[in-house]
C-alpha atoms as a PDB file:
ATOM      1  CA  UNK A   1     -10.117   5.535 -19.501  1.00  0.00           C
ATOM      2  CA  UNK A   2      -8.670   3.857 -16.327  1.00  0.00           C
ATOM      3  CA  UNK A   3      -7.097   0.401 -16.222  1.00  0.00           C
ATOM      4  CA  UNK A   4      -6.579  -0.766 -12.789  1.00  0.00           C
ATOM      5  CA  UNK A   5      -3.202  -2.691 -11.831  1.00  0.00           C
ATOM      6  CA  UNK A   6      -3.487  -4.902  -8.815  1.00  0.00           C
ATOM      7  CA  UNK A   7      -0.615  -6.224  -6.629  1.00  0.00           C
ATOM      8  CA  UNK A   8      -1.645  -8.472  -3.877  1.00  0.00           C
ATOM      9  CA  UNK A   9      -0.283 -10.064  -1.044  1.00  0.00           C
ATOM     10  CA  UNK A  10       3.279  -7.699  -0.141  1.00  0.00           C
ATOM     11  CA  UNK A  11       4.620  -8.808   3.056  1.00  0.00           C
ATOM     12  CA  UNK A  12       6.505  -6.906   4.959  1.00  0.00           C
ATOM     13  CA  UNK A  13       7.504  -6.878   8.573  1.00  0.00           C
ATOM     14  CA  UNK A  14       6.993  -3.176  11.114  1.00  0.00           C
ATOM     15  CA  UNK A  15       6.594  -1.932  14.495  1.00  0.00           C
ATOM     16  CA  UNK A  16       3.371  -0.191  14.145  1.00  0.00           C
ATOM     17  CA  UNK A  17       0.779  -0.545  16.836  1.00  0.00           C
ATOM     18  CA  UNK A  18      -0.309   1.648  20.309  1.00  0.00           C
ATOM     19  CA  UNK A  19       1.271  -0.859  22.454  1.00  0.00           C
ATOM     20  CA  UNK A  20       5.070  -1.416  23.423  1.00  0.00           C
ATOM     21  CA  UNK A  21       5.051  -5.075  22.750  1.00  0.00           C
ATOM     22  CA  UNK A  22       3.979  -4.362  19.133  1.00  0.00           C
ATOM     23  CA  UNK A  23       6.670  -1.522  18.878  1.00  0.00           C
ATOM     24  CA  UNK A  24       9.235  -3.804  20.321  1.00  0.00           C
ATOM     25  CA  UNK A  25       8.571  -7.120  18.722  1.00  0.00           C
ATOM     26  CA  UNK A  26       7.007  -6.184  15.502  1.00  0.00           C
ATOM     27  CA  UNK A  27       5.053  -8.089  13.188  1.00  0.00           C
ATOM     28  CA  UNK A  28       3.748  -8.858   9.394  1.00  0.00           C
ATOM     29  CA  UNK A  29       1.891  -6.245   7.811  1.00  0.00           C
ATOM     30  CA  UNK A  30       0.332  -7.458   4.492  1.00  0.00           C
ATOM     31  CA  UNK A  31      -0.673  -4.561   1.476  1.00  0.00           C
ATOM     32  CA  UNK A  32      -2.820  -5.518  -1.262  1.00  0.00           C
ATOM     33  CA  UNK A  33      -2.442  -2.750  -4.226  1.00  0.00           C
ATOM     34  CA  UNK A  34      -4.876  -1.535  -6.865  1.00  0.00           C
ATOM     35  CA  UNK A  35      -3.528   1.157  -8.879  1.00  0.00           C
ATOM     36  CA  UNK A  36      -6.249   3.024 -11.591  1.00  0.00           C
ATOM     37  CA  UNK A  37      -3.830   4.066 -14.442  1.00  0.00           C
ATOM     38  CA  UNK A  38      -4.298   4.402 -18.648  1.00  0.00           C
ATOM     39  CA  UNK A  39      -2.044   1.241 -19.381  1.00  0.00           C
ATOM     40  CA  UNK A  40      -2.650   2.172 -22.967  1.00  0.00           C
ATOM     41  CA  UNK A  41       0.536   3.784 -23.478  1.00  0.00           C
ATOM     42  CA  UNK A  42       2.668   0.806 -22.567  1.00  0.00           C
ATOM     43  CA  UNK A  43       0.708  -1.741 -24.791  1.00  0.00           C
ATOM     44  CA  UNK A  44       1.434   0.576 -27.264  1.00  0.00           C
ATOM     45  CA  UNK A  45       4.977   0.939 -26.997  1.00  0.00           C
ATOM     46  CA  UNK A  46       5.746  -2.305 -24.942  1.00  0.00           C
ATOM     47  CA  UNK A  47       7.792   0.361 -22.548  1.00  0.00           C
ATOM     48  CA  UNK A  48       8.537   0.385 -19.298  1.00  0.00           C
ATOM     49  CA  UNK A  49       8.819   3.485 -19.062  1.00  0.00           C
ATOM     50  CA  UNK A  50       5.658   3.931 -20.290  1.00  0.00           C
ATOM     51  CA  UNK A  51       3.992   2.618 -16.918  1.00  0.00           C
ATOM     52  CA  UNK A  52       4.291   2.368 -13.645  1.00  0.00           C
ATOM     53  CA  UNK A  53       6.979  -0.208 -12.717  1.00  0.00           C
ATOM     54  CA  UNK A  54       4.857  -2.716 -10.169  1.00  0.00           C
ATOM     55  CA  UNK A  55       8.642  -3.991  -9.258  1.00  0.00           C
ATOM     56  CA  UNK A  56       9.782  -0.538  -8.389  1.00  0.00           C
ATOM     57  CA  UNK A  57       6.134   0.330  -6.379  1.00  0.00           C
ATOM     58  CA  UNK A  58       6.427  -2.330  -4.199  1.00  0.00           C
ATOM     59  CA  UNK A  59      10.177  -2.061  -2.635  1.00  0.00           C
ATOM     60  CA  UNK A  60       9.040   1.904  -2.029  1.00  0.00           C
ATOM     61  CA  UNK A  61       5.728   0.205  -0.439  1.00  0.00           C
ATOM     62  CA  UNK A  62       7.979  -1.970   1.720  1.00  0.00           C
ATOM     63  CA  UNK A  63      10.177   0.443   2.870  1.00  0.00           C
ATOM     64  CA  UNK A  64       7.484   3.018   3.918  1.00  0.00           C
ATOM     65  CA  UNK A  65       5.777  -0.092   6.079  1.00  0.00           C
ATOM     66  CA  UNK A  66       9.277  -1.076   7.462  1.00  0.00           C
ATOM     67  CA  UNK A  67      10.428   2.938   8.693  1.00  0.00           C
ATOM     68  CA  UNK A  68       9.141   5.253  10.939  1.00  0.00           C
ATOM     69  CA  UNK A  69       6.239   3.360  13.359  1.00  0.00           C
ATOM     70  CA  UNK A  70       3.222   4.589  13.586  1.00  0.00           C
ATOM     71  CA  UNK A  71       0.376   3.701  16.492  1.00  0.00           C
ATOM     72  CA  UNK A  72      -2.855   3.308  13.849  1.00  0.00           C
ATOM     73  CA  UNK A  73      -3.352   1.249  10.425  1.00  0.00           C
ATOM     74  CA  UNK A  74      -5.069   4.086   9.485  1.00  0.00           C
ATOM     75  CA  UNK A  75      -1.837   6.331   9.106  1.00  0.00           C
ATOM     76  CA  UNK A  76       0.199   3.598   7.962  1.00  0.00           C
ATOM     77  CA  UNK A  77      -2.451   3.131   4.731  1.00  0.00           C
ATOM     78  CA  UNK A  78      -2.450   6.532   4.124  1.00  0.00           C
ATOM     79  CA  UNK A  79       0.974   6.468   3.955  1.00  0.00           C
ATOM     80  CA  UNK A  80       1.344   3.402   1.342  1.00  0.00           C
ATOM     81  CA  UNK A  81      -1.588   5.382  -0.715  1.00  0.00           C
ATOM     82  CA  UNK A  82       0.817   8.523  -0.822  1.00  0.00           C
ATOM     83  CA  UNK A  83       3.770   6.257  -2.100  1.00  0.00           C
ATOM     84  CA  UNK A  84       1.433   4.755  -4.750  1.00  0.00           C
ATOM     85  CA  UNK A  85       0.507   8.496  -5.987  1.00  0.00           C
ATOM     86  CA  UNK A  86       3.621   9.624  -6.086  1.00  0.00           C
ATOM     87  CA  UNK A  87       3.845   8.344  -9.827  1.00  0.00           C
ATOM     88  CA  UNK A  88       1.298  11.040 -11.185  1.00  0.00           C
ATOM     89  CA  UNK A  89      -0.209   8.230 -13.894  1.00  0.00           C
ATOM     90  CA  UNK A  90      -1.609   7.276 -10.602  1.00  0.00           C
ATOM     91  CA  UNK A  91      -5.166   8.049 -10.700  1.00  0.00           C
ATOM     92  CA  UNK A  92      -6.159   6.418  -7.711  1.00  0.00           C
ATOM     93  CA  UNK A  93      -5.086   3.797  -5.533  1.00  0.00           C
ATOM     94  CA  UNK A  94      -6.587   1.370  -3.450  1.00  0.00           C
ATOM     95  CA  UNK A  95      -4.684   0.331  -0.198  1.00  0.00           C
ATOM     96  CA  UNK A  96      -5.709  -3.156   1.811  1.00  0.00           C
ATOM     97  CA  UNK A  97      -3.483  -3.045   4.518  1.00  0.00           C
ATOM     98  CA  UNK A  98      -3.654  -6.369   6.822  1.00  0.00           C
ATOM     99  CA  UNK A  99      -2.547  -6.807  10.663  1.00  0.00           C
ATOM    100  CA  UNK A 100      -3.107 -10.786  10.842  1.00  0.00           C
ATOM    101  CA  UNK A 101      -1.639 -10.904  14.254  1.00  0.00           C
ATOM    102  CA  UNK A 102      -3.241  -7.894  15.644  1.00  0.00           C
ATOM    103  CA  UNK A 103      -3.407  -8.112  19.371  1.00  0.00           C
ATOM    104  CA  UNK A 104      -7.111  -9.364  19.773  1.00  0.00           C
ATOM    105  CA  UNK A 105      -8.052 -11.292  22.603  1.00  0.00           C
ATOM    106  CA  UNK A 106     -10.354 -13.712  20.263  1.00  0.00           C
ATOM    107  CA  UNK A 107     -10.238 -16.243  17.667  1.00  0.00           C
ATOM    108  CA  UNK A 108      -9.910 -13.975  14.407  1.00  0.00           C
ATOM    109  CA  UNK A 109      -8.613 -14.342  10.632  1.00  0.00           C
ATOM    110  CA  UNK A 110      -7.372 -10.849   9.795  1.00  0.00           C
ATOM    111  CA  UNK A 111      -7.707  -6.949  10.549  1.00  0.00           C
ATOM    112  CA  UNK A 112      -7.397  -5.459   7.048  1.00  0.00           C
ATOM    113  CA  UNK A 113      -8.399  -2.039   6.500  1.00  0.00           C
ATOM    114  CA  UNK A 114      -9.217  -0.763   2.705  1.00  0.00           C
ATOM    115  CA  UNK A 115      -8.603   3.424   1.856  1.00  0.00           C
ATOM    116  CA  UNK A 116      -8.795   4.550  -1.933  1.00  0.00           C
ATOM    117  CA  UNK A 117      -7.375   7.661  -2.163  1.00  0.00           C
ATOM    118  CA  UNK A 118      -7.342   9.683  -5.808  1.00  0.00           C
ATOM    119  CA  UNK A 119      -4.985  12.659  -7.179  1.00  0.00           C
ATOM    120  CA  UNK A 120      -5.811  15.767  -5.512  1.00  0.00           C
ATOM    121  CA  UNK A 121      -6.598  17.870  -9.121  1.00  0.00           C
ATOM    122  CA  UNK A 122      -5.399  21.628  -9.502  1.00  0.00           C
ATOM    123  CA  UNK A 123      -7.771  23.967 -10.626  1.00  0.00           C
END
């Protein structure tokens, strides 16, 4: 059985992009988070231990989108999915990683890219 935990809407602030000004200036990144985990252990025990600590998740999340720039969204979700799997309840995870202010020369909402990305299994 897998439960899925969300956690939308993490702001956080990098210099990810391919061009200097992005590098130099930065910008906000936004991460929406579903996690697929057996939560059935922590309503058991009310423990938490017993699950993955959202609280915890999302300062790691924040400091992998803050470090190290990359030039594409594409790394920088893959990135944020590794984090989330780190935890091996992790089943899966699915990453929406937003670039509201990406450098578009239209009128435009978002850029949000979505990657799920499941535990590699071990014969």
């Amino acid at each position: 059985m897998t439960d899925e935990l969300a956690v939308i809407g993490v702001e956080c602030f990098g210099h990810h992009g391919v061009f200097d000004f992005e590098r130099r200036e930065g910008q906000t990144f936004v991460v929406d988070l579903v996690l697929g985990l057996d939560t059935s252990p922590a309503a058991a025990s009310d423990d938490l231990r017993d699950t993955v600590d959202y609280g915890t998740l999302v300062s790691s999340v924040k400091a992998a989108v803050e470090r190290d720039p990359v030039d594409l969204i594409e790394a920088l979700a893959q990135r944020i999915a590794d984090v989330c799997l780190t935890d091996d309840r992790v089943e899966w995870v699915r990453v929406t990683l937003h670039k509201p202010d990406a450098p578009i020369e239209a009128t435009f909402s978002d850029v949000a890219l979505t990657i799920t990305r499941k535990r590699m299994t071990t014969p």
